[in-house]
Protein backbone atom coordinates (compact mmCIF):
# COMPACT_ATOMS: atom_id res chain seq x y z
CA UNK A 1 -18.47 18.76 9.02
CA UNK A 2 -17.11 15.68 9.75
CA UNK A 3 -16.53 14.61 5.93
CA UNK A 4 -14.67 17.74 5.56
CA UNK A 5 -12.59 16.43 8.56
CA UNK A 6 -11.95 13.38 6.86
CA UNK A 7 -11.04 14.89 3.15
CA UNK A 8 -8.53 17.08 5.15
CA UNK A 9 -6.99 14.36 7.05
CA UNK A 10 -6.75 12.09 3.92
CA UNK A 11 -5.12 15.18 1.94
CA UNK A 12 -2.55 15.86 4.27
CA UNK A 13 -1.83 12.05 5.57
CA UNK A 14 -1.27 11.80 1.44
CA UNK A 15 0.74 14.71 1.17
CA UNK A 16 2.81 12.93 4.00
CA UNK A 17 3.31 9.58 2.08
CA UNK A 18 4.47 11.46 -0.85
CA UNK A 19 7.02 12.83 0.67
CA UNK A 20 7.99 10.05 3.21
CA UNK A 21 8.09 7.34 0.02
CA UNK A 22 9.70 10.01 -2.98
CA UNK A 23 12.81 10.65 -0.15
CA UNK A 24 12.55 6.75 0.48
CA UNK A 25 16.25 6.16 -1.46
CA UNK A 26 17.25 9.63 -1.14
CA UNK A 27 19.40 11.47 1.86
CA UNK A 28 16.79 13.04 3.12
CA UNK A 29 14.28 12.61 5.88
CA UNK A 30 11.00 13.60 7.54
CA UNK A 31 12.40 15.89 9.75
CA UNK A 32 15.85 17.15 7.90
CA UNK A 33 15.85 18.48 4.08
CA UNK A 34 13.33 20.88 2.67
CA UNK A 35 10.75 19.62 -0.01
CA UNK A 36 12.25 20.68 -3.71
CA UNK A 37 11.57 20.16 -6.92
CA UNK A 38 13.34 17.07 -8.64
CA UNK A 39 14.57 18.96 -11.23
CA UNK A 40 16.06 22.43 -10.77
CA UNK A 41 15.81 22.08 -6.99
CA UNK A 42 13.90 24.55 -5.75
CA UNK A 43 12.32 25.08 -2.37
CA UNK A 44 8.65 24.87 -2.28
CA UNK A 45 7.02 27.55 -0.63
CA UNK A 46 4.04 26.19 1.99
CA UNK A 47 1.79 27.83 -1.30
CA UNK A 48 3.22 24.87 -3.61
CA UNK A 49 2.61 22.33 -1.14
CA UNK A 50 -1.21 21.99 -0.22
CA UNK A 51 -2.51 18.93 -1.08
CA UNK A 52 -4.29 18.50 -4.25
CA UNK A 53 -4.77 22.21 -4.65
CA UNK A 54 -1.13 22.91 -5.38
CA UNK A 55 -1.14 20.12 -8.37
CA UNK A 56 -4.24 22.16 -9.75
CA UNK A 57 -3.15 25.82 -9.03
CA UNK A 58 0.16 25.13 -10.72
CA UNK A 59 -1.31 23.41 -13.79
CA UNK A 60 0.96 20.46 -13.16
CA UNK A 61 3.65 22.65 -13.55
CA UNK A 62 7.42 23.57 -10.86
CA UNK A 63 6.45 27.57 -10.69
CA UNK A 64 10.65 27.71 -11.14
CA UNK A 65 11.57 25.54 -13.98
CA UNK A 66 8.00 24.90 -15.05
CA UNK A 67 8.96 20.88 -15.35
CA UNK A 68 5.82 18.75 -15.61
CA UNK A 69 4.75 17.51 -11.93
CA UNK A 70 4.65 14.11 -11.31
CA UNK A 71 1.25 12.42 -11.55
CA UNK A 72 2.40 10.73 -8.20
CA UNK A 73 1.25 12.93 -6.27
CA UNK A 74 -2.36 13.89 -6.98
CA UNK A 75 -2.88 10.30 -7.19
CA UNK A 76 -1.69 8.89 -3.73
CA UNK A 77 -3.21 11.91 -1.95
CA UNK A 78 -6.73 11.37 -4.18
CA UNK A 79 -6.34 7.70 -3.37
CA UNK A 80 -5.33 8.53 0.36
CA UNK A 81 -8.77 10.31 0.86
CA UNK A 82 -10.45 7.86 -1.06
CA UNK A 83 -9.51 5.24 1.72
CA UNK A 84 -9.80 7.62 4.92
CA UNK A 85 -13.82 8.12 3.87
CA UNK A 86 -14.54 4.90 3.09
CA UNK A 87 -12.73 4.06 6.52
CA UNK A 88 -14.66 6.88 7.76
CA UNK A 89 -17.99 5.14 6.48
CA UNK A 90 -17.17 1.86 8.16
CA UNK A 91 -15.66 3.36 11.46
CA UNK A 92 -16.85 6.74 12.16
CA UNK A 93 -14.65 9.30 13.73
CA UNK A 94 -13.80 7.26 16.26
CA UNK A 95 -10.73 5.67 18.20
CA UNK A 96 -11.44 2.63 15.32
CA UNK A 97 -10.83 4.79 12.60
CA UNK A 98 -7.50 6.16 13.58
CA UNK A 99 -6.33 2.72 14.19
CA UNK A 100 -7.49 1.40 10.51
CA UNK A 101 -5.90 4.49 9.19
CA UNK A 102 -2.64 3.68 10.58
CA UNK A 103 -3.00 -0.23 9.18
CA UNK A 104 -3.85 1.32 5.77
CA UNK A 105 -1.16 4.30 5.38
CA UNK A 106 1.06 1.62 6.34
CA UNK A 107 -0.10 -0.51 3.53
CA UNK A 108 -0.15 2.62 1.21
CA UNK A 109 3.40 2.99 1.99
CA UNK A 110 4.54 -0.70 1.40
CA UNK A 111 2.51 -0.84 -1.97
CA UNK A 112 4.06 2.63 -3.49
CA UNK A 113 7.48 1.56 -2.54
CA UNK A 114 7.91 -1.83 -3.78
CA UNK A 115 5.65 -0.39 -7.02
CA UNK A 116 8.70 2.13 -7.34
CA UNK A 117 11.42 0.48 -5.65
CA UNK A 118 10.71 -3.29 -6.03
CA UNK A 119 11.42 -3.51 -2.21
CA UNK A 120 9.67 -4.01 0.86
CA UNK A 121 10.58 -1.95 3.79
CA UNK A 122 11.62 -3.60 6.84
CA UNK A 123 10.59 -0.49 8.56
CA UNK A 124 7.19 -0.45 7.17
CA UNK A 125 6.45 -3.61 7.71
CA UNK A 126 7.43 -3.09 11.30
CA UNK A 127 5.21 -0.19 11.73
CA UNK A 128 2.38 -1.68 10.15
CA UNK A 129 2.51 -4.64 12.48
CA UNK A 130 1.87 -2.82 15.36
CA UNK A 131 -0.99 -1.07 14.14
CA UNK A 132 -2.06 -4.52 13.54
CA UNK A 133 -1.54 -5.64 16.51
CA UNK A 134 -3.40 -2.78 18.26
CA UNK A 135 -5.74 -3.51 15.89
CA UNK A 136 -6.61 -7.24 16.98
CA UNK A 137 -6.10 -6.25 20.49
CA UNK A 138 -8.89 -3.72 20.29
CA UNK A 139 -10.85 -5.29 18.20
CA UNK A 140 -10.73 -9.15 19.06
CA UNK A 141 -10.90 -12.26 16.84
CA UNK A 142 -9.41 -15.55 16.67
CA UNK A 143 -5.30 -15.63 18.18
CA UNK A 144 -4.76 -18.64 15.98
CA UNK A 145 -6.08 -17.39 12.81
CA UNK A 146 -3.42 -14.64 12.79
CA UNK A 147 -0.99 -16.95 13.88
CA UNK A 148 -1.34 -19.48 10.72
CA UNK A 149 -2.38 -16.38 8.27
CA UNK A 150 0.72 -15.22 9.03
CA UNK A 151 2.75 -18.78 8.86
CA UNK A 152 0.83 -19.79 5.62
CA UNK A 153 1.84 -16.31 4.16
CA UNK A 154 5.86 -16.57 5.16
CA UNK A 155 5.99 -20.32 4.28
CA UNK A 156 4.01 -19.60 1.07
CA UNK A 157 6.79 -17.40 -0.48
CA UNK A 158 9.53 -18.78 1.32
CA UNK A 159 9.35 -22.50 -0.48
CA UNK A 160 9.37 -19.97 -3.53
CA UNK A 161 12.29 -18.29 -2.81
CA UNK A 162 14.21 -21.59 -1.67
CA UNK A 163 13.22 -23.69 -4.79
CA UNK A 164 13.93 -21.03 -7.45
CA UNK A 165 17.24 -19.90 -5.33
CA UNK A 166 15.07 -16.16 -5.13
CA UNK A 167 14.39 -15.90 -8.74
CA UNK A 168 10.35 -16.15 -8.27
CA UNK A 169 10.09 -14.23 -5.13
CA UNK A 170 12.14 -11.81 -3.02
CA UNK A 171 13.20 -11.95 0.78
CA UNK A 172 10.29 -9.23 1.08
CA UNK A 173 7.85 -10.95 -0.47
CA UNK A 174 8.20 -13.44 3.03
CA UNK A 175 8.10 -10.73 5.00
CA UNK A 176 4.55 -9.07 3.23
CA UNK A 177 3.35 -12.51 2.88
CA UNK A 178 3.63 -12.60 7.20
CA UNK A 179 2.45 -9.06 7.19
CA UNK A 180 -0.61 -9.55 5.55
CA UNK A 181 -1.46 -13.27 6.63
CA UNK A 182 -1.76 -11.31 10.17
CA UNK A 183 -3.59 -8.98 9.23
CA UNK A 184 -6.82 -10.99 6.96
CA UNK A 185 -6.02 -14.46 8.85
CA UNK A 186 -6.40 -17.97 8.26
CA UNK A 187 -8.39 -19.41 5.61
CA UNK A 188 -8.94 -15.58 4.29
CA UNK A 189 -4.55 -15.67 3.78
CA UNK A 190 -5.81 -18.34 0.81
CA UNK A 191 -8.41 -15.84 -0.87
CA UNK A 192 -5.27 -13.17 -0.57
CA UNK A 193 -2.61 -15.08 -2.09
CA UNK A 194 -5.09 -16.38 -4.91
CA UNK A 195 -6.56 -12.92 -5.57
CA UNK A 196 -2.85 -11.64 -6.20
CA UNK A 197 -2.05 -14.21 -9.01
CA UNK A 198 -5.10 -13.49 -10.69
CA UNK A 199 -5.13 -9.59 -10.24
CA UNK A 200 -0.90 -9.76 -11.34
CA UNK A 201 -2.23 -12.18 -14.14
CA UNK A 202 -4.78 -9.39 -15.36
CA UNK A 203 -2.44 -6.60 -15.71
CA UNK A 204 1.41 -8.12 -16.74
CA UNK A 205 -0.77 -10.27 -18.93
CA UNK A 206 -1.33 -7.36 -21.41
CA UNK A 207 1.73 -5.65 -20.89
CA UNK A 208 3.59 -8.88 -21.94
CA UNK A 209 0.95 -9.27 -25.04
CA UNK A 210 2.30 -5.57 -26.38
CA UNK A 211 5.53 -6.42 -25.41
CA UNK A 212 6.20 -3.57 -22.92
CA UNK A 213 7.23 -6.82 -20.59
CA UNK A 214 8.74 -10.21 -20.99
CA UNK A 215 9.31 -13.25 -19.74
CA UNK A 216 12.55 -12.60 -17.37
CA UNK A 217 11.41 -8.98 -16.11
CA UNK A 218 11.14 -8.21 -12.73
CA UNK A 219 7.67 -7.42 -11.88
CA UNK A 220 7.07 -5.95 -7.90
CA UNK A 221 4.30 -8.89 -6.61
CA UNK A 222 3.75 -6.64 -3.02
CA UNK A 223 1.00 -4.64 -4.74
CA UNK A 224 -0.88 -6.88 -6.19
CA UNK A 225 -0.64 -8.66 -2.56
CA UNK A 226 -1.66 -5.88 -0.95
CA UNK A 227 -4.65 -4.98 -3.30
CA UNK A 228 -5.79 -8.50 -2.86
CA UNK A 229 -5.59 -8.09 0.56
CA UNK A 230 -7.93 -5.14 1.02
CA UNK A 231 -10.28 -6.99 -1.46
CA UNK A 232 -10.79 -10.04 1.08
CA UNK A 233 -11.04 -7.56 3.98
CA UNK A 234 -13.97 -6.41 2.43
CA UNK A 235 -15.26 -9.74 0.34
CA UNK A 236 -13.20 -12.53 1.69
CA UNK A 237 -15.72 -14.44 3.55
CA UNK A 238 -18.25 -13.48 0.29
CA UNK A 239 -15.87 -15.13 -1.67
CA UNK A 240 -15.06 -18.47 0.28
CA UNK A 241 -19.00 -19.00 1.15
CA UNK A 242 -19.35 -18.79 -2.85
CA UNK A 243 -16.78 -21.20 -3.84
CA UNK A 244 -17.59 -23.61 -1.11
CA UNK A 245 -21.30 -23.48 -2.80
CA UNK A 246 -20.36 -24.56 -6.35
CA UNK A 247 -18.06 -27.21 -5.13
């Protein structure tokens, strides 16, 4: 029962980011502005707009203009679940678990904006700090670790920006860099920022190789930060234990 719970709640907190990140540019918000299609603007009945199900029942397809559907959408709410169970497995259904859902959606939202946008969100970063925050306060930890994880990851990307006059790194690549420093801490903020050069290495690397890339194009860094991230949530100390052994 409570797995179905948790599919539900990761389906419709997906559904949500969908939304919330597609009107991101757009004069529309949560609470004003129907949900259409992109294309021939039609309303979408509450039948077109079920999570998952929709995507499948239409074929992919707007019932109105029959326009292909944007794979964006079964993807962040598949991925959304994805993360609510495997928060699930690690929290429960507990007070825990809403609060690491918050830190996460928040996370989700910052990575599919700046993946479509190339731009953090000043008002996702804000909200994800607090749930941060509450996070550390009901969980505990070290004050101090936060405190440099989140200097080392501002300073880190601000030199950047200041020596290459914000050709290397944007504004809001200081801000995610202070974001997510709080969030993993000191010496884990080291494991992040290395994971995110190797994981951006990885996948411009063959991009530029077929030449779908070059040299001077602008390439979003946030995601791979924030992928890294989760990875030394779950493996950082793993990882640092390991390369302190081979030294």
């Amino acid at each position: 029962m409570d797995l179905a719970i948790i599919v539900i709640i990761g389906a419709v907190a997906g559904s949500f980011l969908t939304a919330l990140t597609w009107r991101f540019d757009r004069p529309l918000t949560m609470i004003t502005g129907r949900s259409v299609c992109p294309h021939c603007s039609h309303r979408l009945a509450a039948a077109e707009l079920v999570p998952l199900i929709s995507f499948i029942w239409q074929k992919g397809r707007c019932q109105s203009c029959q326009a292909a559907i944007s794979w964006r959408y079964p993807i962040i709410e598949g991925l959304t679940i994805a993360v609510m169970l495997i928060l699930y497995w690690q929290w429960g259904l507990t007070f825990d678990f809403v609060l690491a859902g918050l830190i996460a959606l928040g996370l989700l939202a910052l990575f599919i904006v700046d993946a479509e946008h190339q731009l953090v969100s000043d008002l996702f970063v804000i909200m994800t700090a607090v749930a941060i925050f509450l996070g550390h306060w009901r969980w505990g930890g070290d004050f101090w670790s936060w405190v440099l994880g989140a200097l080392f990851g501002a300073l880190f990307f601000f030199i950047q920006y200041i020596v290459s006059s914000g050709r290397w790194v944007g504004g809001g690549d200081i801000r995610l860099g202070a974001l997510l420093g709080l969030l993993v801490g000191w010496p884990l903020m080291l494991v992040t920022v290395f994971g995110a050069y190797v994981i951006g290495a990885l996948v411009t690397l063959p991009w530029l190789l077929q030449g779908r890339l070059s040299r001077t194009s602008a390439v979003p860094f946030g995601p791979f930060l924030i992928i890294a991230a989760a990875a030394t949530l779950l493996w950082g100390p793993a990882i640092i234990n390991w390369y302190v052994s081979i030294l």
